[in-house]
N, C-alpha and C. Protein backbone atom coordinates (compact mmCIF):
# COMPACT_ATOMS: atom_id res chain seq x y z
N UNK A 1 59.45 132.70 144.45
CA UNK A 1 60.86 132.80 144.72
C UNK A 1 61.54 133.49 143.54
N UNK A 2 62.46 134.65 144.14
CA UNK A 2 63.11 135.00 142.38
C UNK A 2 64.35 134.40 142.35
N UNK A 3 64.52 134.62 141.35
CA UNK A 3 65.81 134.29 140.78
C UNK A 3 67.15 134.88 140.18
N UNK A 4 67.97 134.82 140.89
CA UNK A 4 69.70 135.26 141.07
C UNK A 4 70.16 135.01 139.57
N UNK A 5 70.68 136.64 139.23
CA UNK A 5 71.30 136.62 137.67
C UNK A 5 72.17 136.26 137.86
N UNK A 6 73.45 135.79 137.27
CA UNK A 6 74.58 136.06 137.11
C UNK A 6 75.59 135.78 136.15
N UNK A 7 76.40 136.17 136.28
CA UNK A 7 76.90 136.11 134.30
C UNK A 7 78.51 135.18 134.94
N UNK A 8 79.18 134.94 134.23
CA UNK A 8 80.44 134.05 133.70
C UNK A 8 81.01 134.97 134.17
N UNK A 9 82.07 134.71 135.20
CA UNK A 9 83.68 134.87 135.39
C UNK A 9 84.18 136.02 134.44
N UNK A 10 84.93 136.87 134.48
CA UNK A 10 85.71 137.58 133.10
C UNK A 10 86.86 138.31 134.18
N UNK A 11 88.05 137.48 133.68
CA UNK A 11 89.02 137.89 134.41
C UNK A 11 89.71 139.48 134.28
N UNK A 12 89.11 139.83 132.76
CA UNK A 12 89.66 141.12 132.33
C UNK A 12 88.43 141.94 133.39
N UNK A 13 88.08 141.47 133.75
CA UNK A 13 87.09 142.89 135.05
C UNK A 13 88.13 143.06 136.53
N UNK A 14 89.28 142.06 136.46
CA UNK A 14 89.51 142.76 137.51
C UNK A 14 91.67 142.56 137.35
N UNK A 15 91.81 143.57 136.12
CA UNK A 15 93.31 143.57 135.44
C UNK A 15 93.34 145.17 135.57
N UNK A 16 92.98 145.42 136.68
CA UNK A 16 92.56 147.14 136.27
C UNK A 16 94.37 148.37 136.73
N UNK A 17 95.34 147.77 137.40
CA UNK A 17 96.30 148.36 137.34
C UNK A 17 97.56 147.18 136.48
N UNK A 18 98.47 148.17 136.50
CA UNK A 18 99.58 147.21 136.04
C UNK A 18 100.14 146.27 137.04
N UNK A 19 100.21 146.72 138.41
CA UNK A 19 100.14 145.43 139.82
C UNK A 19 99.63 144.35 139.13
N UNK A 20 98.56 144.59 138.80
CA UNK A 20 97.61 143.67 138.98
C UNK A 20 97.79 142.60 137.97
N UNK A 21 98.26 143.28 136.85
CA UNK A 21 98.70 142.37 135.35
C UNK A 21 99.38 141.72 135.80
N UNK A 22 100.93 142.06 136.13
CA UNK A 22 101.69 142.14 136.40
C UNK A 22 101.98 140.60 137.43
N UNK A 23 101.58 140.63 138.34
CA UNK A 23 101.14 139.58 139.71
C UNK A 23 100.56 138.84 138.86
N UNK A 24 99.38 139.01 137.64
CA UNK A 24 98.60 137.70 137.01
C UNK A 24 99.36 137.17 136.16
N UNK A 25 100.64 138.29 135.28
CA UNK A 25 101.36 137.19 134.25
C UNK A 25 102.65 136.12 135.32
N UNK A 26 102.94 137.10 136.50
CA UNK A 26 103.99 136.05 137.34
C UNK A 26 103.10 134.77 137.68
N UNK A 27 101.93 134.59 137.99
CA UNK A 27 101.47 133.36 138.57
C UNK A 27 101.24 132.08 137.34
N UNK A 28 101.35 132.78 136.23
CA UNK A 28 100.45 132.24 135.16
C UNK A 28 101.96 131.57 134.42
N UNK A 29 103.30 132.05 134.47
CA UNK A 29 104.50 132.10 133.83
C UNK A 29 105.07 131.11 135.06
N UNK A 30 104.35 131.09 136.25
CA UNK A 30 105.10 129.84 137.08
C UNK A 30 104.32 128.55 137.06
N UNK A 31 103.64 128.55 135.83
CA UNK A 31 103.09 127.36 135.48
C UNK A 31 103.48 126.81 134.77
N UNK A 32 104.08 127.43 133.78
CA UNK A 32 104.80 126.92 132.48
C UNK A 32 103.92 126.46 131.52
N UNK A 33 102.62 126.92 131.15
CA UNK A 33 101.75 126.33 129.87
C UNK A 33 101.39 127.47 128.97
N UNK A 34 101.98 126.95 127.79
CA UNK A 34 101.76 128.22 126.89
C UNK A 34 100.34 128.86 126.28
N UNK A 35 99.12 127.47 126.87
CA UNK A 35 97.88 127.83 126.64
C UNK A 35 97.42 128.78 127.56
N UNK A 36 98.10 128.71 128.76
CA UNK A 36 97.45 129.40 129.64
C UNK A 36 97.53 130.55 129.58
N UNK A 37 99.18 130.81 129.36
CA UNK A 37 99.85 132.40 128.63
C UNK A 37 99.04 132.88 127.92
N UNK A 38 98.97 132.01 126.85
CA UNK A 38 97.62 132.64 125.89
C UNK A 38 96.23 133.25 126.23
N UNK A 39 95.62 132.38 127.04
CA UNK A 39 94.83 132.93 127.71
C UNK A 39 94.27 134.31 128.58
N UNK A 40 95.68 133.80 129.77
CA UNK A 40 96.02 135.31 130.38
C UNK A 40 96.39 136.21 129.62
N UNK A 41 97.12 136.55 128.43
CA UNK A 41 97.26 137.62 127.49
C UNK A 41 96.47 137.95 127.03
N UNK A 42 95.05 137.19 126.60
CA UNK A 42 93.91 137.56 125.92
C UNK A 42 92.90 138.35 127.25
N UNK A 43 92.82 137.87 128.34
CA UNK A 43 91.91 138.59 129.44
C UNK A 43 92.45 140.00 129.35
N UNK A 44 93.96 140.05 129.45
CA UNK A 44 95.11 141.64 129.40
C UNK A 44 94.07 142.25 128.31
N UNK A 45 94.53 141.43 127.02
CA UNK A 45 93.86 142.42 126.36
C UNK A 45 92.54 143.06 125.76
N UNK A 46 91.68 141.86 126.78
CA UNK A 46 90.35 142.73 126.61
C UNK A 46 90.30 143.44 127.76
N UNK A 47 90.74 143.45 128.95
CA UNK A 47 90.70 144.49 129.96
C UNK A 47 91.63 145.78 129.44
N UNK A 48 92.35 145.96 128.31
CA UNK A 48 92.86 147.21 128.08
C UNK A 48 92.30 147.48 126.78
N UNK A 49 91.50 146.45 125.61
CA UNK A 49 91.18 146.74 124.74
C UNK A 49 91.69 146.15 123.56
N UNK A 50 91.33 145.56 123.20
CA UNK A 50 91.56 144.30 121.88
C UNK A 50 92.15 145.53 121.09
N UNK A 51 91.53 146.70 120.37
CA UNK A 51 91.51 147.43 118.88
C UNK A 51 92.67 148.19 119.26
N UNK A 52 93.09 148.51 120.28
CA UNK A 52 94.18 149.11 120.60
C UNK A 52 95.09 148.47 120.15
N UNK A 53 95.62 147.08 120.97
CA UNK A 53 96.76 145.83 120.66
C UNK A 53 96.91 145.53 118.97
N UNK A 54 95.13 145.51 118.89
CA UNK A 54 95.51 145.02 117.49
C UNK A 54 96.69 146.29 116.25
N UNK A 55 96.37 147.50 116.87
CA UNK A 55 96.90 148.45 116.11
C UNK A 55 98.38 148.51 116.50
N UNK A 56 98.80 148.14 117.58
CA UNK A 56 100.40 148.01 118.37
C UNK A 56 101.24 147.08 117.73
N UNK A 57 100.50 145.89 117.17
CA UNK A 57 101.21 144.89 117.09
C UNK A 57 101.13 144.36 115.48
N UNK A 58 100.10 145.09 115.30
CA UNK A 58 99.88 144.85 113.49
C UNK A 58 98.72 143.88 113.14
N UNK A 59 98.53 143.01 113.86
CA UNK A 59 97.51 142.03 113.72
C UNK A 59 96.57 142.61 113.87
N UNK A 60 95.37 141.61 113.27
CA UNK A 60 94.06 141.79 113.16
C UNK A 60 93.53 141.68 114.11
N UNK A 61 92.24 142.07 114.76
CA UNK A 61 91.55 141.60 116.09
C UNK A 61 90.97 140.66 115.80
N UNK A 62 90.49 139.72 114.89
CA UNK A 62 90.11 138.51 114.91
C UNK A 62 91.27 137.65 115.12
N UNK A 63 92.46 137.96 114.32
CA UNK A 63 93.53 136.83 114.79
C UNK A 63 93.92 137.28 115.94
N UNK A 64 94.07 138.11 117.21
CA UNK A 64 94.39 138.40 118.13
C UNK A 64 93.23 137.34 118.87
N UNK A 65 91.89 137.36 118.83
CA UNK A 65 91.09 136.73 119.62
C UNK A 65 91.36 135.24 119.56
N UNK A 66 91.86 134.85 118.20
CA UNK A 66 91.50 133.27 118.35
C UNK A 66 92.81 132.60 118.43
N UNK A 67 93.92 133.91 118.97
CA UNK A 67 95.36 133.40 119.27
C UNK A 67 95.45 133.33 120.49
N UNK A 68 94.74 134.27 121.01
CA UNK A 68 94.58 134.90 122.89
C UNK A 68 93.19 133.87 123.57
N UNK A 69 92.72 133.32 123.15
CA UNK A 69 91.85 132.55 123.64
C UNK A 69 91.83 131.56 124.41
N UNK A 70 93.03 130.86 124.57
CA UNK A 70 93.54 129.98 125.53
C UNK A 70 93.26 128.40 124.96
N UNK A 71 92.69 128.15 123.78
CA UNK A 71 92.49 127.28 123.18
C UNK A 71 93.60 126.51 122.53
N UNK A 72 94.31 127.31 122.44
CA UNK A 72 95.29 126.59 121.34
C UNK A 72 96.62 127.69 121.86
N UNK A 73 98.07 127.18 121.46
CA UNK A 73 99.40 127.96 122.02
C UNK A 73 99.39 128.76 120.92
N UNK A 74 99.52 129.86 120.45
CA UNK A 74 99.92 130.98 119.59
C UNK A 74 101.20 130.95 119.44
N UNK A 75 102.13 131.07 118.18
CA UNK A 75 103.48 131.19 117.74
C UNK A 75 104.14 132.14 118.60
N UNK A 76 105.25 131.83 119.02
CA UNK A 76 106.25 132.84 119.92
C UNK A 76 106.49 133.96 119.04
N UNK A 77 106.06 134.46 117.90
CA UNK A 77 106.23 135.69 117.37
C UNK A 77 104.81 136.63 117.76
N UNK A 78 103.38 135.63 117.67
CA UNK A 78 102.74 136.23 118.73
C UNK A 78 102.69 137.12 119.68
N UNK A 79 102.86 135.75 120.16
CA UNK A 79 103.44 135.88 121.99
C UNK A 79 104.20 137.01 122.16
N UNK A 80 105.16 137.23 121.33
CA UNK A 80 106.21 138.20 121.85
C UNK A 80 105.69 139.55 121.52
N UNK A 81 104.88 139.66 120.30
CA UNK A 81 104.42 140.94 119.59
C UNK A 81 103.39 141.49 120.48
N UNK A 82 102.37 140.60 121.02
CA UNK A 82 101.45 140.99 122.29
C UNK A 82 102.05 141.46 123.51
N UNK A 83 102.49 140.17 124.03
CA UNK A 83 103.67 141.29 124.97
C UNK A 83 104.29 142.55 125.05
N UNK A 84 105.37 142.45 123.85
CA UNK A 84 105.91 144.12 123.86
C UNK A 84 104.96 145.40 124.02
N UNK A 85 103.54 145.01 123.07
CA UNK A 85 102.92 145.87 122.47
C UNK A 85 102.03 145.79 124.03
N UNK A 86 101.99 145.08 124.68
CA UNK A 86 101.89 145.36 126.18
C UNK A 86 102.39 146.24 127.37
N UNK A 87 103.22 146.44 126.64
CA UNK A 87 104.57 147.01 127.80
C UNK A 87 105.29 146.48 128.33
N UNK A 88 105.41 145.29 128.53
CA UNK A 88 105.92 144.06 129.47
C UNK A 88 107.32 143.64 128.63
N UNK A 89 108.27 142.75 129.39
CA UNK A 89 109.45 142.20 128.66
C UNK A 89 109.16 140.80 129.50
N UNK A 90 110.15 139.70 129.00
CA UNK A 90 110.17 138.85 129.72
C UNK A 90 111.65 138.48 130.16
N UNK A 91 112.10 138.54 131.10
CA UNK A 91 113.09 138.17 132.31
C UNK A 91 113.27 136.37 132.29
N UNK A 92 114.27 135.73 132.09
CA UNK A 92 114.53 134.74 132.93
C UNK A 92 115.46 134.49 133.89
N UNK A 93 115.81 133.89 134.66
CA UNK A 93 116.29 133.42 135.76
C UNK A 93 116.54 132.10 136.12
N UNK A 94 117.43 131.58 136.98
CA UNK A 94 117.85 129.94 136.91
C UNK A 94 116.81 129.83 137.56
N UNK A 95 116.09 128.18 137.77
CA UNK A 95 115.51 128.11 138.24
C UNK A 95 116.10 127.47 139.68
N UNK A 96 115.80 127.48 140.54
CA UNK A 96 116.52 127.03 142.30
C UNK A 96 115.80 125.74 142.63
N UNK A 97 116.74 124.83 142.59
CA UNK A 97 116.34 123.61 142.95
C UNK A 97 115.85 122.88 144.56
């Protein structure tokens, strides 16, 4: 009998237009957890390229990885510096009860 490879999940394999980001940071931002943000920002930026961001935003790619990792919430100066250096802004709105 053989045996079926298969490797781990990697969400950055399928961030391939800005739709697509785009739709993943709205679902991820109607959760409200800043680990998760983290997370989803880190898949963004290995599906567009860690060494890039890291050069956009000033940070290092090691502190980019172990801020974007979803492990732990990253400082809203982070957050915000990844973002921009994303292209993205963030919008709020009331929320509708």
């Amino acid at each position: 009998m053989s045996k079926i490879k298969t490797r781990p999940f990697d969400m950055a394999n399928y961030l391939g237009t800005d739709v697509e980001v785009g739709e993943y940071l709205r679902q991820v931002l109607e959760e409200g957890d800043p680990v998760e943000l983290a997370a989803a920002l880190g898949d963004i930026a290995r599906a567009r390229g860690m060494t890039q961001l890291a050069k956009e935003t000033g940070l290092s790619r090691e502190s980019l990885y172990k801020s974007l990792s979803g492990e732990r919430a990253p400082s809203s100066d982070t957050l915000f510096k990844v973002i921009h250096a994303m292209g993205f802004k963030l919008t709020l709105e009331p929320v509708r009860v």
